[in-house]
Protein backbone atom coordinates (compact mmCIF):
# COMPACT_ATOMS: atom_id res chain seq x y z
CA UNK A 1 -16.72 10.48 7.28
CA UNK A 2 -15.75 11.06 11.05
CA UNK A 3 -17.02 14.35 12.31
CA UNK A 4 -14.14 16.53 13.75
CA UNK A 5 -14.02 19.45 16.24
CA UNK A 6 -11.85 21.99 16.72
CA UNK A 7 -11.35 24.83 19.22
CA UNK A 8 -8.93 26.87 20.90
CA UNK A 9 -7.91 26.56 24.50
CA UNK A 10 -8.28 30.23 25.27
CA UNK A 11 -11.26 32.75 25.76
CA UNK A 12 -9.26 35.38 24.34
CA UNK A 13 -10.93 37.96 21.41
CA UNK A 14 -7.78 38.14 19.87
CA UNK A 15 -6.55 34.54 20.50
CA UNK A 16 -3.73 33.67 17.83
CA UNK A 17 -4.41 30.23 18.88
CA UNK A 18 -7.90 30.58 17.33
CA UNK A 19 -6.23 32.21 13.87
CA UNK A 20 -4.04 28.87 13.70
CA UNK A 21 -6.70 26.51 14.54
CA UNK A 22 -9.40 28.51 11.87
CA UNK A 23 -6.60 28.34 9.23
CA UNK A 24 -5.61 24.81 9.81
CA UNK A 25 -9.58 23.47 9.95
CA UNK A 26 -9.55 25.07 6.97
CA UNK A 27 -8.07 22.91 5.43
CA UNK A 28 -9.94 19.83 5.91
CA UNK A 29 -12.25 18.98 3.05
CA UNK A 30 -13.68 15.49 3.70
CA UNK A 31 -14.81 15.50 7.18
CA UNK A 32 -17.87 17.30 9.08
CA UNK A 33 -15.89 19.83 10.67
CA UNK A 34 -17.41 21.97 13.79
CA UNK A 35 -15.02 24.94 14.56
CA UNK A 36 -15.72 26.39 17.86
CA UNK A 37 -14.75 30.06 19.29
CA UNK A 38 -14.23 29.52 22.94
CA UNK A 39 -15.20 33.38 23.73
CA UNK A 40 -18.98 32.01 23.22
CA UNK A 41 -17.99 29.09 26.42
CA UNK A 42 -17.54 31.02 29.43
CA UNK A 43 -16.91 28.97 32.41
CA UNK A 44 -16.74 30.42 36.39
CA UNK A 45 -13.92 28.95 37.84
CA UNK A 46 -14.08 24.90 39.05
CA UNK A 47 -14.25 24.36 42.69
CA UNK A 48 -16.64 21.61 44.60
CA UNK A 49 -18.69 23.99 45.92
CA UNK A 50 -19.82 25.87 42.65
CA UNK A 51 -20.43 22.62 41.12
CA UNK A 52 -22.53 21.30 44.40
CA UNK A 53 -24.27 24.27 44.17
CA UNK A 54 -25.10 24.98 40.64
CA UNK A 55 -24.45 21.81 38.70
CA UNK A 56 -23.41 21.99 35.63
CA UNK A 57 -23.67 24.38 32.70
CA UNK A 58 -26.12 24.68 29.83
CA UNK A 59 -22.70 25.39 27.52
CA UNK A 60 -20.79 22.91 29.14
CA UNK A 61 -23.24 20.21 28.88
CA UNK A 62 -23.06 21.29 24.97
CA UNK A 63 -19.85 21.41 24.58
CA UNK A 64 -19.47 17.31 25.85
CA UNK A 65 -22.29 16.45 23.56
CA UNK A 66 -20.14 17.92 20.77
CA UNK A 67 -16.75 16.11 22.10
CA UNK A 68 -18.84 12.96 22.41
CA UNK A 69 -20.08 13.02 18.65
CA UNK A 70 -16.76 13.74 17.20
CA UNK A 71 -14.01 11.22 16.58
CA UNK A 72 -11.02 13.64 16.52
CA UNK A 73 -10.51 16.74 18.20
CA UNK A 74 -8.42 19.93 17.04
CA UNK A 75 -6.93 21.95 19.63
CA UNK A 76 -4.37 24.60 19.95
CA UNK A 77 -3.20 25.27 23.26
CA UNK A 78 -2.66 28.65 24.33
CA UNK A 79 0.45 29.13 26.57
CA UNK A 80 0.63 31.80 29.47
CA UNK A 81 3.82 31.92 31.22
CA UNK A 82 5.26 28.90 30.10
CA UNK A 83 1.75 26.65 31.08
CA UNK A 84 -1.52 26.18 29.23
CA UNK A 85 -3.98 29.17 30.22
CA UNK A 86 -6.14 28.78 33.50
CA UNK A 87 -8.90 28.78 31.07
CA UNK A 88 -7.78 25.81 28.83
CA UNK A 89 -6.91 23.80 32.45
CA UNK A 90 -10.23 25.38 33.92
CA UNK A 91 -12.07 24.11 30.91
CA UNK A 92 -10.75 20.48 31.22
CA UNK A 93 -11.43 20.51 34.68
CA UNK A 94 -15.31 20.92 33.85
CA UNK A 95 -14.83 18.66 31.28
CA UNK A 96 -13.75 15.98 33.83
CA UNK A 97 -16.08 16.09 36.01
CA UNK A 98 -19.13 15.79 33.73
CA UNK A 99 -17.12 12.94 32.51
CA UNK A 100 -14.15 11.51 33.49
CA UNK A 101 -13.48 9.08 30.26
CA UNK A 102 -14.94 11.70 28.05
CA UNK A 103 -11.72 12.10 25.90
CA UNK A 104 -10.60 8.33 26.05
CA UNK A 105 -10.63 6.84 22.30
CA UNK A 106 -10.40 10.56 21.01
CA UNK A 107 -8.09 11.31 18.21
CA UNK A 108 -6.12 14.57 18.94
CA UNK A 109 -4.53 16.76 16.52
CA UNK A 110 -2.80 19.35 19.25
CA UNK A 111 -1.13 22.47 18.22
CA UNK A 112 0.05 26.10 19.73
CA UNK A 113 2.14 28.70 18.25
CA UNK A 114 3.11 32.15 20.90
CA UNK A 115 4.59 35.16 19.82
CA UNK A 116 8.03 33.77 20.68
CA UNK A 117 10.67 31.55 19.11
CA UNK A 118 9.15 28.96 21.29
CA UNK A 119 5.40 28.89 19.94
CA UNK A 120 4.08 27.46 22.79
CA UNK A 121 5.96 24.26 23.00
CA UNK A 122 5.92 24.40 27.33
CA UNK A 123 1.89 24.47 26.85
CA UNK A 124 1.82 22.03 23.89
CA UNK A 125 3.83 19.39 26.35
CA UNK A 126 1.98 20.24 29.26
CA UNK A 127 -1.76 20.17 27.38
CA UNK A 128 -0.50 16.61 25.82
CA UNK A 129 0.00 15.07 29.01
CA UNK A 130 -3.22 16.19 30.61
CA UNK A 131 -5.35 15.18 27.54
CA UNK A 132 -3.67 12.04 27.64
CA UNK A 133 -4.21 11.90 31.85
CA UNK A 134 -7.99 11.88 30.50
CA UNK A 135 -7.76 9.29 27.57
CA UNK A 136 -6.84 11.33 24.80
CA UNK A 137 -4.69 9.85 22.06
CA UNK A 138 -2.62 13.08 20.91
CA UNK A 139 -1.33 11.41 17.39
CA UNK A 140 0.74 14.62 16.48
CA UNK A 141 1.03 17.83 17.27
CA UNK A 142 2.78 20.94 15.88
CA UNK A 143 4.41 24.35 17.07
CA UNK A 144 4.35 27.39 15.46
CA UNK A 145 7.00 29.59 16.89
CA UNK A 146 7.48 33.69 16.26
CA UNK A 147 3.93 33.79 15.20
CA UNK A 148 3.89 37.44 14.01
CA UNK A 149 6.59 36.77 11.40
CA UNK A 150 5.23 33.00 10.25
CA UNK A 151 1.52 33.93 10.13
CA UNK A 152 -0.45 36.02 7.70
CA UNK A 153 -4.22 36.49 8.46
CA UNK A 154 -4.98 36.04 4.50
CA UNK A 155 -1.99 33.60 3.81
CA UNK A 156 -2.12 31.43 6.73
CA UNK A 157 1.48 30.11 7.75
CA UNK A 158 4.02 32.02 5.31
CA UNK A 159 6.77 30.09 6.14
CA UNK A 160 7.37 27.30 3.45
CA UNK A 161 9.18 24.39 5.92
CA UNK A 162 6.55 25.11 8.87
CA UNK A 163 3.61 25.20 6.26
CA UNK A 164 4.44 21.57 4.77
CA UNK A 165 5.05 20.18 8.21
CA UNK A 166 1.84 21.46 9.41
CA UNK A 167 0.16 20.19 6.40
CA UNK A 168 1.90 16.50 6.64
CA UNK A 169 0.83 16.49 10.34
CA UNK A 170 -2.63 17.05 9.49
CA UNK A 171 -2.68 14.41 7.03
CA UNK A 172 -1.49 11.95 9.43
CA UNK A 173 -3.63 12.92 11.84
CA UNK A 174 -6.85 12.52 9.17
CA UNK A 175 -5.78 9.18 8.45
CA UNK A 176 -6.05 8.19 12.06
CA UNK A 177 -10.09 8.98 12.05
């Protein structure tokens, strides 16, 4: 079966991003799954000269070699002001410059959910089109909106309509690998 990662795009302890992606992998029975917790990947900000100077990271180089061996990718984007977080763009900006066609062939499950009605749906758009910029094929993705009232950290996603979509974009997204 086709190995599949998933991760979070934010560094944060408390990431709900994290809860929905750990819940949703969770779910997946017949793959390899590898569930990372970006709070373990800490990356200095990307600029030309930190890169000429230092190279590249012992995590980051890790953290390719794990995107390289899987076939799909699970990623929920956090959103911060209406944008992915510096850290998720910050991350793919590494990413990129170890290796430019790193994503390309990729299978991409992408979600987000935000405390608001909106669940992340500027960040979900906005992380689509820069995974695709890289080669990513994003086959679905899926917002969670008002995630304090639709999530339960024993339960998952409570609400009934949001739960079966999420579960019927998953299974799409399986039978793409």
């Amino acid at each position: 079966m086709a190995k599949i990662l998933a991760f979070a795009g934010s560094n944060s302890s408390t990431s709900i991003n994290f809860k929905l992606i750990k819940t949703v992998s969770a779910d997946i029975q017949d793959h390899p799954l590898q569930l990372l917790n970006m709070v373990n990947y800490p990356f200095p900000m990307y600029s030309e000269d930190y890169e000429r100077e230092h190279g590249y990271s012992n995590s980051l180089i890790e953290l390719r070699d794990d995107i390289e061996s899987a076939a799909g990718l699970l990623i929920a984007v956090n959103e911060h002001n209406g944008l992915p977080s510096a850290y998720f763009k910050n991350l793919i900006d590494w990413l990129s410059r170890v290796d430019r066609k790193l994503l390309t062939g990729k299978q991409v499950y992408l979600l987000a959910t935000s405390p608001g009605k909106g669940g992340g749906s500027s960040a979900l758009r906005s992380g689509q089109a820069l995974l695709e910029r890289l080669g990513a094929e994003v086959v679905v993705s899926f917002s969670l909106p008002s995630f304090r009232d639709n999530f339960d950290g024993a339960k998952g996603i409570t609400n009934a309509s949001l739960k079966e979509e999420q579960a019927e974009k998953l299974q799409i997204f399986l039978s793409k690998l």
